[in-house]
Structures are given as structure tokens and as C-alpha cells.
PDB file of N, CA and C in Angstrom:
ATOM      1  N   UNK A   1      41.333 -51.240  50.365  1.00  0.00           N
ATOM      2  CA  UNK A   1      40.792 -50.212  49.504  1.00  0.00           C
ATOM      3  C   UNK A   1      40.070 -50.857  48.324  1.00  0.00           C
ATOM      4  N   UNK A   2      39.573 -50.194  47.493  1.00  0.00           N
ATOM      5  CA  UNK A   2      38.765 -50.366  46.663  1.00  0.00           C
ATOM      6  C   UNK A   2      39.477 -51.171  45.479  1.00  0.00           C
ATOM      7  N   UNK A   3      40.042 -50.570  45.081  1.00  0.00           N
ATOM      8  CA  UNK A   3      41.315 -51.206  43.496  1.00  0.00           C
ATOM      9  C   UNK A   3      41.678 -52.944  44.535  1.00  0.00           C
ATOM     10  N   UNK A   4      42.385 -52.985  45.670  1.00  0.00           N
ATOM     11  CA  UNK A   4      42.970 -54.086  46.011  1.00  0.00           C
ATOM     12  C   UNK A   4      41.627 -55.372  45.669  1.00  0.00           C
ATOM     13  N   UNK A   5      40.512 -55.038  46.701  1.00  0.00           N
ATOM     14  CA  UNK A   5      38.847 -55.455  46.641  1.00  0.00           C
ATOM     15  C   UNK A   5      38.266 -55.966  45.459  1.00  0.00           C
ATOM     16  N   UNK A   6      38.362 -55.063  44.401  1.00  0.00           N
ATOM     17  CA  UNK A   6      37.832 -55.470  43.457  1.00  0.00           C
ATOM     18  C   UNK A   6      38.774 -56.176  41.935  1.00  0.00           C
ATOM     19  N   UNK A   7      40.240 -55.597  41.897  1.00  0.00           N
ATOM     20  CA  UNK A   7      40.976 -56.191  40.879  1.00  0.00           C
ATOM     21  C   UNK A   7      41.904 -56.993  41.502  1.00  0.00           C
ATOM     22  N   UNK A   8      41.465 -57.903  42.562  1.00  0.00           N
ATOM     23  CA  UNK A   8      42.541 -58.732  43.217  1.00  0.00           C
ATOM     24  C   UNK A   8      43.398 -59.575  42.147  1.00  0.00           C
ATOM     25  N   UNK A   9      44.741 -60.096  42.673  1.00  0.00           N
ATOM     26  CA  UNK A   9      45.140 -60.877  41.940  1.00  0.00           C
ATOM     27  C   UNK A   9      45.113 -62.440  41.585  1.00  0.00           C
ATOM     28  N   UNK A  10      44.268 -62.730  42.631  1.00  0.00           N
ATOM     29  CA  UNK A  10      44.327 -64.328  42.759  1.00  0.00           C
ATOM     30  C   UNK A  10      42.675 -64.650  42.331  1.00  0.00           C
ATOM     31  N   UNK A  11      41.740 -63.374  41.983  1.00  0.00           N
ATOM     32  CA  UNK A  11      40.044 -63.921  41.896  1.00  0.00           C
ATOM     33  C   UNK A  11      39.521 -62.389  41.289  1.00  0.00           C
ATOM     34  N   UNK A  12      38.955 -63.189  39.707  1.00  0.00           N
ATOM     35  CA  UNK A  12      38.299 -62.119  39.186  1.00  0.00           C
ATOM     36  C   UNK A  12      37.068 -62.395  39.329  1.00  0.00           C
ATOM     37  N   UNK A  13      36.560 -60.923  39.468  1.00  0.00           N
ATOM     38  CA  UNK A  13      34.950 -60.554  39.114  1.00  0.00           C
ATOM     39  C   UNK A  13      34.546 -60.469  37.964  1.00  0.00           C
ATOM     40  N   UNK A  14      33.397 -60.336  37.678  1.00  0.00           N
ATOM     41  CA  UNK A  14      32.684 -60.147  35.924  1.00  0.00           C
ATOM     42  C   UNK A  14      32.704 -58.196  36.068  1.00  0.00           C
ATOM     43  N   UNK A  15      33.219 -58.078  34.712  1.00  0.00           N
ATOM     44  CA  UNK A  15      33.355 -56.388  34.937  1.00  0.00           C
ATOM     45  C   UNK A  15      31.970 -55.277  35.196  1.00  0.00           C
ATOM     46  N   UNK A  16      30.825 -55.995  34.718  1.00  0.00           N
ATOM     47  CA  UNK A  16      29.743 -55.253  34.856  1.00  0.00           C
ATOM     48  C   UNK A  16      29.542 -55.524  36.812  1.00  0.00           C
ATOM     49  N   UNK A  17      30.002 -56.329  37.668  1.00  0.00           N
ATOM     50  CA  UNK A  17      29.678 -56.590  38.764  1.00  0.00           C
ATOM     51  C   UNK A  17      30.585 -55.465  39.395  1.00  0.00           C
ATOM     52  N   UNK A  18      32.091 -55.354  38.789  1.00  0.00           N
ATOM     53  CA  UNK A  18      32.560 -54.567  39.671  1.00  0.00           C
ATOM     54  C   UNK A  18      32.657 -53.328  39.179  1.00  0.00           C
ATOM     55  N   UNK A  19      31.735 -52.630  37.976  1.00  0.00           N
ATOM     56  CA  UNK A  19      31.560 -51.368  37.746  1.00  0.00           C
ATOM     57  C   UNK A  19      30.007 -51.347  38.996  1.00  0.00           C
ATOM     58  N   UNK A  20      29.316 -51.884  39.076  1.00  0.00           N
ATOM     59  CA  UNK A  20      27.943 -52.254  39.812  1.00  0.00           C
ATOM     60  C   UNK A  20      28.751 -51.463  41.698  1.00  0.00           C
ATOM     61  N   UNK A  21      29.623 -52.273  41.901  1.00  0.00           N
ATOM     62  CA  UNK A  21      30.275 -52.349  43.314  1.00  0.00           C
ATOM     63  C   UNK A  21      30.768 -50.661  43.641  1.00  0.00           C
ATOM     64  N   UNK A  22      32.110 -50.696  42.085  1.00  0.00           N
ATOM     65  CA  UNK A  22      32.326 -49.294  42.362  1.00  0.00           C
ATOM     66  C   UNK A  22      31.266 -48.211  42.435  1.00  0.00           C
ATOM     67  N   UNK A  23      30.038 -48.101  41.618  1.00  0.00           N
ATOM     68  CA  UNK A  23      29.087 -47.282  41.779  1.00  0.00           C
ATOM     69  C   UNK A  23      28.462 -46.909  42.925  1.00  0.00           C
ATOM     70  N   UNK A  24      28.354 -48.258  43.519  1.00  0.00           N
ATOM     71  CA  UNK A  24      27.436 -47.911  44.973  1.00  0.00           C
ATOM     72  C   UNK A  24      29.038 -47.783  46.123  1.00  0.00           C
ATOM     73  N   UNK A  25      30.194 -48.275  46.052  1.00  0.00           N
ATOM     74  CA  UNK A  25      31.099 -47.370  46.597  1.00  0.00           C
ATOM     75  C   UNK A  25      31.202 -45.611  46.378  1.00  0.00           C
ATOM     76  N   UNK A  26      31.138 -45.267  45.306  1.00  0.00           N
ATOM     77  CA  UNK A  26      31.301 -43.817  45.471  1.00  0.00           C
ATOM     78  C   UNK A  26      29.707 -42.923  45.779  1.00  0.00           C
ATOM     79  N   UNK A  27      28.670 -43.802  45.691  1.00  0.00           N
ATOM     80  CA  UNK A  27      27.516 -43.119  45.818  1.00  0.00           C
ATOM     81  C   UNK A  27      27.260 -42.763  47.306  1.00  0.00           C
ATOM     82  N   UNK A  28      27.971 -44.131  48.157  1.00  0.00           N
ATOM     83  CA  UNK A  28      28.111 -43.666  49.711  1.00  0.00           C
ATOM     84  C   UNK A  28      29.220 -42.914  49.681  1.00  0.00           C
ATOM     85  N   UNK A  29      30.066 -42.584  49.369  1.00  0.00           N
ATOM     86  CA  UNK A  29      31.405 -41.984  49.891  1.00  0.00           C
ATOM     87  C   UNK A  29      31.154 -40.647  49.866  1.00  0.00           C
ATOM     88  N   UNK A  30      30.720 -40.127  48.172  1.00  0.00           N
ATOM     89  CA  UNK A  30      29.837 -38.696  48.029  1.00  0.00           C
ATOM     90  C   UNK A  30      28.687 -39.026  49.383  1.00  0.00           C
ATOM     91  N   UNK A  31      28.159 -39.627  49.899  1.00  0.00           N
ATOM     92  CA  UNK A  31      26.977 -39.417  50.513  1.00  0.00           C
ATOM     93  C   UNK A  31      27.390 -39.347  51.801  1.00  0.00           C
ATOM     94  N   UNK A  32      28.331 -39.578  52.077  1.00  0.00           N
ATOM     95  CA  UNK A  32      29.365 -39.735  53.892  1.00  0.00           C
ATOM     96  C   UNK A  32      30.463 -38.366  53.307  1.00  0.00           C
ATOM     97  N   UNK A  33      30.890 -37.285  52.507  1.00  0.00           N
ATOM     98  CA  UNK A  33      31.108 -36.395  52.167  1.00  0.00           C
ATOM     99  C   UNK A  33      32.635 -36.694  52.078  1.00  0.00           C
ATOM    100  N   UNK A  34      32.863 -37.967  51.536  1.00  0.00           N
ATOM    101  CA  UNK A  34      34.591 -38.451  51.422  1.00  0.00           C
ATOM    102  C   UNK A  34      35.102 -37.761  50.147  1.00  0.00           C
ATOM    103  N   UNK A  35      36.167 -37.213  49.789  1.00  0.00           N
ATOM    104  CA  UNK A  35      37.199 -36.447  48.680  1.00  0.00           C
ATOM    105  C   UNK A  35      36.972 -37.335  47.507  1.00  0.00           C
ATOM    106  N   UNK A  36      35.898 -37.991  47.452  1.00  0.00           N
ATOM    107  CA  UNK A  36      35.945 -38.170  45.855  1.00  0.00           C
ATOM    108  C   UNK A  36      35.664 -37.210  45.056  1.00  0.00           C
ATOM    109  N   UNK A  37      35.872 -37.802  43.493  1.00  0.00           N
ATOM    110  CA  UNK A  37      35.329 -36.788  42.375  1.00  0.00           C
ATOM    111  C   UNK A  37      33.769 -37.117  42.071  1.00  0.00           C
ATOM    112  N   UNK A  38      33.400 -35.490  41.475  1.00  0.00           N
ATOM    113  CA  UNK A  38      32.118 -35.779  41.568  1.00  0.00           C
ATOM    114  C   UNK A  38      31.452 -36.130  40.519  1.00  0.00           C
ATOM    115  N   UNK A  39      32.346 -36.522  39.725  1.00  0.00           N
ATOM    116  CA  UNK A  39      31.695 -37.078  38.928  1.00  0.00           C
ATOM    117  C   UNK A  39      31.959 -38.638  38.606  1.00  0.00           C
ATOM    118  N   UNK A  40      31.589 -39.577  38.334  1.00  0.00           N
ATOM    119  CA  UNK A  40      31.717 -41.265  38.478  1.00  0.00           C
ATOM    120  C   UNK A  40      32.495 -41.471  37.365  1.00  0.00           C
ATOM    121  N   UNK A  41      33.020 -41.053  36.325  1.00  0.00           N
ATOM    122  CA  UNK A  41      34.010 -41.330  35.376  1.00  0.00           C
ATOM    123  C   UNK A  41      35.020 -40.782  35.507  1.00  0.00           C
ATOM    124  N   UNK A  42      35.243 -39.722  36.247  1.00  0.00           N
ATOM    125  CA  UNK A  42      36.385 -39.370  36.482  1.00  0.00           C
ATOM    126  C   UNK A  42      36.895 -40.681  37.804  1.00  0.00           C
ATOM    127  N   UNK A  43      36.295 -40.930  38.692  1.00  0.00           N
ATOM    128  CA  UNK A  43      36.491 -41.795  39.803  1.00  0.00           C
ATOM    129  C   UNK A  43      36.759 -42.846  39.167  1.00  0.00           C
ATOM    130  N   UNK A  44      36.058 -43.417  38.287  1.00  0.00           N
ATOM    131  CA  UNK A  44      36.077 -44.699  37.774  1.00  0.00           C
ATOM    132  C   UNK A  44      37.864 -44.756  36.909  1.00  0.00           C
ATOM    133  N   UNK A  45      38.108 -43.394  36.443  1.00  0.00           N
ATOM    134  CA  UNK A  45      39.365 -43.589  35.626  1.00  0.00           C
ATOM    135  C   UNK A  45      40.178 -43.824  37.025  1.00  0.00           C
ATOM    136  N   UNK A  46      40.450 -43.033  37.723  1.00  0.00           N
ATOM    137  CA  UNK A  46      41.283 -42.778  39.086  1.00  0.00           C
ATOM    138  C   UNK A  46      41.660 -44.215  39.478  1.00  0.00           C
ATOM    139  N   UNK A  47      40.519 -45.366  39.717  1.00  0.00           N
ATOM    140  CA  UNK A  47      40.298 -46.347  40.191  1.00  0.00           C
ATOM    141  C   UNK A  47      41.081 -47.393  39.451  1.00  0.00           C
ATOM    142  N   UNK A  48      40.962 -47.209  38.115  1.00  0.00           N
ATOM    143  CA  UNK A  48      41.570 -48.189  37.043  1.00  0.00           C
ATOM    144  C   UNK A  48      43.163 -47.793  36.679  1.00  0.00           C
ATOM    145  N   UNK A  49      43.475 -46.188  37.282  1.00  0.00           N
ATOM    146  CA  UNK A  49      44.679 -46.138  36.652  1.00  0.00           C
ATOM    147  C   UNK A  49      45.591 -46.330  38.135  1.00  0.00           C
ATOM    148  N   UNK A  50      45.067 -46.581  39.349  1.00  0.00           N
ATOM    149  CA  UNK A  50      45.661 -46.461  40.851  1.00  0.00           C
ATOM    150  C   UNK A  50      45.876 -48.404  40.147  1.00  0.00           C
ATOM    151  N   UNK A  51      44.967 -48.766  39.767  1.00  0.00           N
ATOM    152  CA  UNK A  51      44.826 -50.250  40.014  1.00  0.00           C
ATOM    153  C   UNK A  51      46.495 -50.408  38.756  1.00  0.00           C
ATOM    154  N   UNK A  52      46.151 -49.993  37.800  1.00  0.00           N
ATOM    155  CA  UNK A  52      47.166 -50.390  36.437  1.00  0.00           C
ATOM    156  C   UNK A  52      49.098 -50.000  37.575  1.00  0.00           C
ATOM    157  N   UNK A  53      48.896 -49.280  38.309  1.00  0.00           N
ATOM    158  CA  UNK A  53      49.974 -48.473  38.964  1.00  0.00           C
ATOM    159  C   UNK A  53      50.365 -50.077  39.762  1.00  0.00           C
ATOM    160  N   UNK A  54      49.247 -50.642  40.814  1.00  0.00           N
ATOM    161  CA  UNK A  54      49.720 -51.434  41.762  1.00  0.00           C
ATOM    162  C   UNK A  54      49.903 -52.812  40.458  1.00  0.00           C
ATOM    163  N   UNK A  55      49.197 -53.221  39.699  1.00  0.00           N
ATOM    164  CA  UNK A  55      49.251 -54.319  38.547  1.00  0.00           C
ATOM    165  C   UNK A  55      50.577 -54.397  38.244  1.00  0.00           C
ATOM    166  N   UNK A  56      51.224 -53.271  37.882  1.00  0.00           N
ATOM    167  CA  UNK A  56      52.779 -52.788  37.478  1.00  0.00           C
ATOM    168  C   UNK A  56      53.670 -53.495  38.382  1.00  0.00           C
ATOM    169  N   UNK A  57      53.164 -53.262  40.073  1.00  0.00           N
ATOM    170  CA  UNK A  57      54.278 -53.464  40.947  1.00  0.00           C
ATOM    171  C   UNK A  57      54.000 -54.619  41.222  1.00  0.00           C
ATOM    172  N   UNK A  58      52.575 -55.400  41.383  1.00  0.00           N
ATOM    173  CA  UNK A  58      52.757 -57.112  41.296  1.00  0.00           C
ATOM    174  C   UNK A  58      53.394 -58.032  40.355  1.00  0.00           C
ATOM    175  N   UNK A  59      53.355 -57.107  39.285  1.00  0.00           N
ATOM    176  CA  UNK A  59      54.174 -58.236  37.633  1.00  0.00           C
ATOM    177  C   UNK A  59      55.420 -58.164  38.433  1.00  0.00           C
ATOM    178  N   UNK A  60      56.268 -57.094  38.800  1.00  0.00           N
ATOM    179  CA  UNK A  60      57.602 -56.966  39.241  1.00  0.00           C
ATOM    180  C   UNK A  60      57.404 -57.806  40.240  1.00  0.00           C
ATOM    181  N   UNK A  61      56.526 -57.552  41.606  1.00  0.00           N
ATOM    182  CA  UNK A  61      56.600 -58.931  42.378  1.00  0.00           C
ATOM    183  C   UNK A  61      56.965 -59.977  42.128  1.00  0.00           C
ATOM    184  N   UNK A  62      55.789 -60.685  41.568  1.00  0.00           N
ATOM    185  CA  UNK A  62      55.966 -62.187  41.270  1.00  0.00           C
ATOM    186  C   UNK A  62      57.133 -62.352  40.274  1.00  0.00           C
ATOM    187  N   UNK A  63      57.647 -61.707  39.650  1.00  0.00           N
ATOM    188  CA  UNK A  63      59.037 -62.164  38.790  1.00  0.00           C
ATOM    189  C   UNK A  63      60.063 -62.196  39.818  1.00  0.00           C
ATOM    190  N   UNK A  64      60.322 -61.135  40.357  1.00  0.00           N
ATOM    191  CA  UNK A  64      61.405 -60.929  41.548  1.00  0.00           C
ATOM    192  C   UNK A  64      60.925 -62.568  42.297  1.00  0.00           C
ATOM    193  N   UNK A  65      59.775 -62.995  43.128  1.00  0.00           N
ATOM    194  CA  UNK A  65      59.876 -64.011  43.677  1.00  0.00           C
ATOM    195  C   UNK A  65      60.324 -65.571  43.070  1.00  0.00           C
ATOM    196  N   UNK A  66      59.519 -65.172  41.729  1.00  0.00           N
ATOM    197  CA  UNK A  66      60.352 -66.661  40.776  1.00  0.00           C
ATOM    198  C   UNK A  66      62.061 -66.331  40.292  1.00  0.00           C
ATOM    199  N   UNK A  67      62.273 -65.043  40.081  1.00  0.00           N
ATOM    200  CA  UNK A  67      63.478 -65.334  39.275  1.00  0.00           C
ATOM    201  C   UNK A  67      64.866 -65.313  40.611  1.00  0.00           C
ATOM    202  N   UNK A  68      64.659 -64.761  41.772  1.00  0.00           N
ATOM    203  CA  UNK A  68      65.634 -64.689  42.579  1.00  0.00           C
ATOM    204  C   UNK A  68      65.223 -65.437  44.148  1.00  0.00           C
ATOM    205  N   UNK A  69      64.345 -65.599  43.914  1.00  0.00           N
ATOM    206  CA  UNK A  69      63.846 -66.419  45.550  1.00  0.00           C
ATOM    207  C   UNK A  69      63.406 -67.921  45.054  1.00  0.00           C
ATOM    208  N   UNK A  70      62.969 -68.307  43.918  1.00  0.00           N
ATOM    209  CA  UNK A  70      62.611 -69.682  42.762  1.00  0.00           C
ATOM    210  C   UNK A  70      61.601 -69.733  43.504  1.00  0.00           C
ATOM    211  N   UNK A  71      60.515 -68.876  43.794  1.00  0.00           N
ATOM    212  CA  UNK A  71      58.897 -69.442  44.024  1.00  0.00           C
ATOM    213  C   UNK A  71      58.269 -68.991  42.974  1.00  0.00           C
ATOM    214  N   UNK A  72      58.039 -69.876  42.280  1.00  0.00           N
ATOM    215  CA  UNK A  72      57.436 -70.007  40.774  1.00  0.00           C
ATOM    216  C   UNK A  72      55.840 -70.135  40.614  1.00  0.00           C
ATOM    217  N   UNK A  73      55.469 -70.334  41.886  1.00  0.00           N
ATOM    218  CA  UNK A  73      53.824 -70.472  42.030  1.00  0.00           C
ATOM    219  C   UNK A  73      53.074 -69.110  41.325  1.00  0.00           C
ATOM    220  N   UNK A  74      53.889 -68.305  41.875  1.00  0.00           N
ATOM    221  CA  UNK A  74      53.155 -66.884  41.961  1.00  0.00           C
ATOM    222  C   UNK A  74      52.759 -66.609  40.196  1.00  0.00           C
ATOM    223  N   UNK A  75      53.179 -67.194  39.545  1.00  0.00           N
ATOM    224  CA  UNK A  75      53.731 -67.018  37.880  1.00  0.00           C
ATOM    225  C   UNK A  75      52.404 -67.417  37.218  1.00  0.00           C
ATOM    226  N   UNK A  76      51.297 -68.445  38.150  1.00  0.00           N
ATOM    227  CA  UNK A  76      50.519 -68.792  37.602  1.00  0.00           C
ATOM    228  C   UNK A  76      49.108 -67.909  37.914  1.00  0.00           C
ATOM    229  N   UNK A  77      49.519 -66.768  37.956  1.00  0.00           N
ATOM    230  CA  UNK A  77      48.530 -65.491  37.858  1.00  0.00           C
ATOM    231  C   UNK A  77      48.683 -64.126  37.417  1.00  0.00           C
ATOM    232  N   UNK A  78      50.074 -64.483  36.785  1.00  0.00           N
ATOM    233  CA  UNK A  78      50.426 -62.966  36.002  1.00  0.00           C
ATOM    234  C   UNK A  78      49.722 -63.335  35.064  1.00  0.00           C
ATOM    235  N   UNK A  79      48.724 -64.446  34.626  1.00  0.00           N
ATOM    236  CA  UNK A  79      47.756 -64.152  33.623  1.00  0.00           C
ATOM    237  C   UNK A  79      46.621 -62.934  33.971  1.00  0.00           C
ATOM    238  N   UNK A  80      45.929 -63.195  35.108  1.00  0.00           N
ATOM    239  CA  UNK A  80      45.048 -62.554  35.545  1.00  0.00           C
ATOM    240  C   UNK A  80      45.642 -60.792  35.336  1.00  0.00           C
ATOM    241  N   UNK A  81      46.284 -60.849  36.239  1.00  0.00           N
ATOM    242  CA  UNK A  81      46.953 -59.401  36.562  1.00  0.00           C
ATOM    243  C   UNK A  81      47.179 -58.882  35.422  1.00  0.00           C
ATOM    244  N   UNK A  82      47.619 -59.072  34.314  1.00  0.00           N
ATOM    245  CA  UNK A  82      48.008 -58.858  33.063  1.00  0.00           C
ATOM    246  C   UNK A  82      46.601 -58.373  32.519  1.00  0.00           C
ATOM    247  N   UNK A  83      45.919 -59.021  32.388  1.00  0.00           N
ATOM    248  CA  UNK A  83      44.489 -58.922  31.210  1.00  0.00           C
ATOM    249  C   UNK A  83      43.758 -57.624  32.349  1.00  0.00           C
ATOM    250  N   UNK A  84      44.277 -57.440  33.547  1.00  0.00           N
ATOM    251  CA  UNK A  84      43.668 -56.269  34.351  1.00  0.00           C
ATOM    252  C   UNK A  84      44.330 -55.148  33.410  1.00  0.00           C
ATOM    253  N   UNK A  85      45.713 -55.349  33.029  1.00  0.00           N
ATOM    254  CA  UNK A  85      46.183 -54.288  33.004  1.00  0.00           C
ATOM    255  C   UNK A  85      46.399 -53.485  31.238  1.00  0.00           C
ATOM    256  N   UNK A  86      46.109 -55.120  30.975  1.00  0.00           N
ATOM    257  CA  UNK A  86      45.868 -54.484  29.737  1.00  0.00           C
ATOM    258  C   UNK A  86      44.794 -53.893  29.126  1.00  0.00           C
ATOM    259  N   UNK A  87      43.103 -54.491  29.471  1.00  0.00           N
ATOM    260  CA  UNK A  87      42.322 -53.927  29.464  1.00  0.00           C
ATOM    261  C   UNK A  87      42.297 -52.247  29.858  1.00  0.00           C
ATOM    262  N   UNK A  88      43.095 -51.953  30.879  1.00  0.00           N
ATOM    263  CA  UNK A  88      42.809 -50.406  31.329  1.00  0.00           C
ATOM    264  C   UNK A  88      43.394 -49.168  30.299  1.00  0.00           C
ATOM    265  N   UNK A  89      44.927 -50.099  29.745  1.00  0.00           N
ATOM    266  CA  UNK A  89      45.568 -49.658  29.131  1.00  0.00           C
ATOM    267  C   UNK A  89      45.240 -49.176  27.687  1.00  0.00           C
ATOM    268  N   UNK A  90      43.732 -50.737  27.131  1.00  0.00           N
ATOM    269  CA  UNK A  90      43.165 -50.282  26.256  1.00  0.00           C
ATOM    270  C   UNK A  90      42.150 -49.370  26.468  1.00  0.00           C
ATOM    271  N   UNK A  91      42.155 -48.782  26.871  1.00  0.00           N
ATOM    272  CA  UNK A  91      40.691 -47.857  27.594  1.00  0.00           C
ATOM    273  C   UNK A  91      40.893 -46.497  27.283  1.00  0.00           C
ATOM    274  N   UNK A  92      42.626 -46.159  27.679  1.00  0.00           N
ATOM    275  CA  UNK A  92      42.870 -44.789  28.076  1.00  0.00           C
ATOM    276  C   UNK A  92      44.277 -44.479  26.755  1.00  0.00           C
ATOM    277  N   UNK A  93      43.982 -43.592  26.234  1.00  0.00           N
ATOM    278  CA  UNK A  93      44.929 -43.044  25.232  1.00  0.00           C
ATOM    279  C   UNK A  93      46.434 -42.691  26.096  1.00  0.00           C
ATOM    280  N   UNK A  94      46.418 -42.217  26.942  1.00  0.00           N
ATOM    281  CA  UNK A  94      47.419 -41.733  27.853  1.00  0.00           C
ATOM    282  C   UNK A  94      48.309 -42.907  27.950  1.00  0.00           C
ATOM    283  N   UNK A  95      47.783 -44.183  28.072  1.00  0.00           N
ATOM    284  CA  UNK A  95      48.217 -44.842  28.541  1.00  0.00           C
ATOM    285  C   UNK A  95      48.653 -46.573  27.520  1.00  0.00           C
ATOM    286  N   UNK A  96      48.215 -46.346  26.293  1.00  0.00           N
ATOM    287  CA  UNK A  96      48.518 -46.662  24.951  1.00  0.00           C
ATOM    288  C   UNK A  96      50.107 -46.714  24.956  1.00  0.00           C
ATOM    289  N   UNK A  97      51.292 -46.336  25.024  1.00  0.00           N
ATOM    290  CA  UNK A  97      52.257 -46.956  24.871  1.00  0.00           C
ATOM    291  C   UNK A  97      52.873 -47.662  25.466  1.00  0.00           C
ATOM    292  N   UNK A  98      52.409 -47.686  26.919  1.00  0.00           N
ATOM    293  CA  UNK A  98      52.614 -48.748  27.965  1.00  0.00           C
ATOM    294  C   UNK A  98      51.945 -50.034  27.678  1.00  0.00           C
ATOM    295  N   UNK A  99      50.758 -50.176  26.812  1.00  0.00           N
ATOM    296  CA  UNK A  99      50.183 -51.342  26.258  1.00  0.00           C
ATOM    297  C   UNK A  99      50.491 -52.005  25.078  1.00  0.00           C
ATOM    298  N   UNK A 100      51.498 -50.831  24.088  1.00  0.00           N
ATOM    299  CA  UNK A 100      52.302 -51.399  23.369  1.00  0.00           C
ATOM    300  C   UNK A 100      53.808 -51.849  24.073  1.00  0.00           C
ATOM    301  N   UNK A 101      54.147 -51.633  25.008  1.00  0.00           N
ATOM    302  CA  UNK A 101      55.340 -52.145  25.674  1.00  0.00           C
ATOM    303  C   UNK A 101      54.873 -53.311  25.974  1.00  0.00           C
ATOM    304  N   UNK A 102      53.771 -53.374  26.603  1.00  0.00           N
ATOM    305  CA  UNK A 102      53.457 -55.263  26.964  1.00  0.00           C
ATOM    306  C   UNK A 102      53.234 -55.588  26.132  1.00  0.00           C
ATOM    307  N   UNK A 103      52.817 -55.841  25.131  1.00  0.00           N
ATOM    308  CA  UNK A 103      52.790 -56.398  24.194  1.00  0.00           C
ATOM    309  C   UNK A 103      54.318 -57.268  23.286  1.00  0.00           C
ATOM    310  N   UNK A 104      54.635 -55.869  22.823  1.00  0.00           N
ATOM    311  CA  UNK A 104      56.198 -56.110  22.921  1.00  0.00           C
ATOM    312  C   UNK A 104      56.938 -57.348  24.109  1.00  0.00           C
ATOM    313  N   UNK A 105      57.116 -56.796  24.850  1.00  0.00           N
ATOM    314  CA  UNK A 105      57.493 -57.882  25.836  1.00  0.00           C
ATOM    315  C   UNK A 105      57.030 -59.222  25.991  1.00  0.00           C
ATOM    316  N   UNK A 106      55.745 -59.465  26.228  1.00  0.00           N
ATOM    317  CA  UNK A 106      55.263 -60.542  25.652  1.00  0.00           C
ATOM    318  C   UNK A 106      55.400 -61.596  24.466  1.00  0.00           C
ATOM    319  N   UNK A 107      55.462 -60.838  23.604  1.00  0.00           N
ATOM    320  CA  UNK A 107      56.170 -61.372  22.274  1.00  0.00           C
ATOM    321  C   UNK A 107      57.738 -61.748  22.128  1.00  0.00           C
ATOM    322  N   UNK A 108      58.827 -61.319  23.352  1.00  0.00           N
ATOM    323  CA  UNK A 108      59.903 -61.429  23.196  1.00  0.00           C
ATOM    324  C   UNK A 108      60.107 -62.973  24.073  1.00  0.00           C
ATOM    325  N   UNK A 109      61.155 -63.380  23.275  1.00  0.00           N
ATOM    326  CA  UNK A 109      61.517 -64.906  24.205  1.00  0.00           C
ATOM    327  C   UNK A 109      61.600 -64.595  25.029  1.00  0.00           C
ATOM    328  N   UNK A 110      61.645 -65.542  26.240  1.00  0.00           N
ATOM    329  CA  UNK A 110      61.891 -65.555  27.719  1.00  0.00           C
ATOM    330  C   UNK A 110      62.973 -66.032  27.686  1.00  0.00           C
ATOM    331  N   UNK A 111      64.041 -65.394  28.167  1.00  0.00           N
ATOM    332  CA  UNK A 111      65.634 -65.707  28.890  1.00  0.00           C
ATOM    333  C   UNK A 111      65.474 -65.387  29.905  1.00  0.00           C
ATOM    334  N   UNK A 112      66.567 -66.658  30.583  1.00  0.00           N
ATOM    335  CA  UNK A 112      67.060 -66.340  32.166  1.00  0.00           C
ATOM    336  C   UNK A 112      68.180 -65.892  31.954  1.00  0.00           C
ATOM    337  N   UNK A 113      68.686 -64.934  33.551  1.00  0.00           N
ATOM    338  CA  UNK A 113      69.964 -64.559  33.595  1.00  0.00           C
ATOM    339  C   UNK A 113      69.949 -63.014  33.322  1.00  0.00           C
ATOM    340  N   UNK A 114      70.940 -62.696  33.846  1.00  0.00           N
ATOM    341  CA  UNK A 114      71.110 -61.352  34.211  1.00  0.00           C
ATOM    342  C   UNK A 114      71.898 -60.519  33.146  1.00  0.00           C
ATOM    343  N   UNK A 115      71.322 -59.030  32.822  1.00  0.00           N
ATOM    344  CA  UNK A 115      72.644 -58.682  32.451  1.00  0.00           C
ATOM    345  C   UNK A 115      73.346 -57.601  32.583  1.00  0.00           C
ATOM    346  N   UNK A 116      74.976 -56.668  32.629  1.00  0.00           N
ATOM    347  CA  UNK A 116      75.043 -55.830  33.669  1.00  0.00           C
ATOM    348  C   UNK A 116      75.879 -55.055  32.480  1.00  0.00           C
TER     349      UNK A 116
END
């Protein structure tokens, strides 16, 4: 799909390339009569907030794989994934306290270990 395509986690695009991509994605999709919205900012939000949704469940990925399986590789691209998600987060008011939570978090030491 489109979000996986264009905000991958392992290889960024320049953002004017993949606003460029999404455009001529929804210009065929309206033009092949697919359930998009008809208007390109509403699509474009849809796109960035489906993407911030899966961004969410890769940070949890790759921690789950370093902190309980010890593959630590994956760790060296929650940079990327991150600056996806924070960018979107700065974008959309809705979505403003979830960008103060990363933040927060970010700023907090890193401990290992569990707690119950």
C-alpha cells in the first residue's frame, strides 16, 4: 500500500517527492473510480495518520525485538521512523499530545528491566 511504499522504515524519500507520488496515486485511483476522498488533503491527512498508526506499531516492534529477543539491529532506525512520526504529529492538532508524549519519553533515561 501506499503509507508502507512511501514512509518505509529502512529508506527515506525527500517529502516534496513523496507528496509528488501521493498526488499522482490518488489522481489515478479517483480516475479508476477507487473509494478515495475527493478531495487531496483530506487523503493526504488519511495517509499520514494510517502511516503515524503503523510508525506506532514498528517503535513497539523493534523494542520488543531488542529488549526480549536481543536483536538490537533493528534500533538503528527508530531514528527514521520516529522523525516520520513526529513530523505528522506536528502537522495535526488532534494529534499534538501524542507528540508531547514522545517527546517526554525521549527525554526520559533509558532503563532496562521490567516492571510489574
Amino acid at each position: 500500500d501506499l503509507v508502507s511504499l512511501l514512509r518505509d522504515a529502512y529508506l527515506a524519500w525527500e517529502e516534496e517527492r513523496v507528496i509528488d507520488w501521493a498526488i499522482r496515486y490518488w489522481e489515478k485511483a479517483r480516475g479508476q473510480g477507487l473509494p478515495v476522498p475527493g478531495d487531496f488533503a483530506d487523503f493526504y491527512r488519511d495517509f499520514e495518520w494510517m502511516g503515524a498508526q503503523r510508525q506506532l506499531k514498528v517503535l513497539g516492534i523493534f523494542a520488543r525485538l531488542s529488549f526480549r529477543d536481543g536483536k538490537d539491529g533493528y534500533l538503528k532506525d527508530q531514528p527514521l521512523v520516529m522523525s516520520y512520526l513526529r513530523r505528522t504529529c506536528e502537522r495535526y492538532r488532534e494529534l499534538a499530545g501524542l507528540g508531547r508524549l514522545l517527546e517526554e519519553l525521549e527525554r526520559q533515561e533509558k532503563r532496562v528491566g521490567y516492571t510489574f
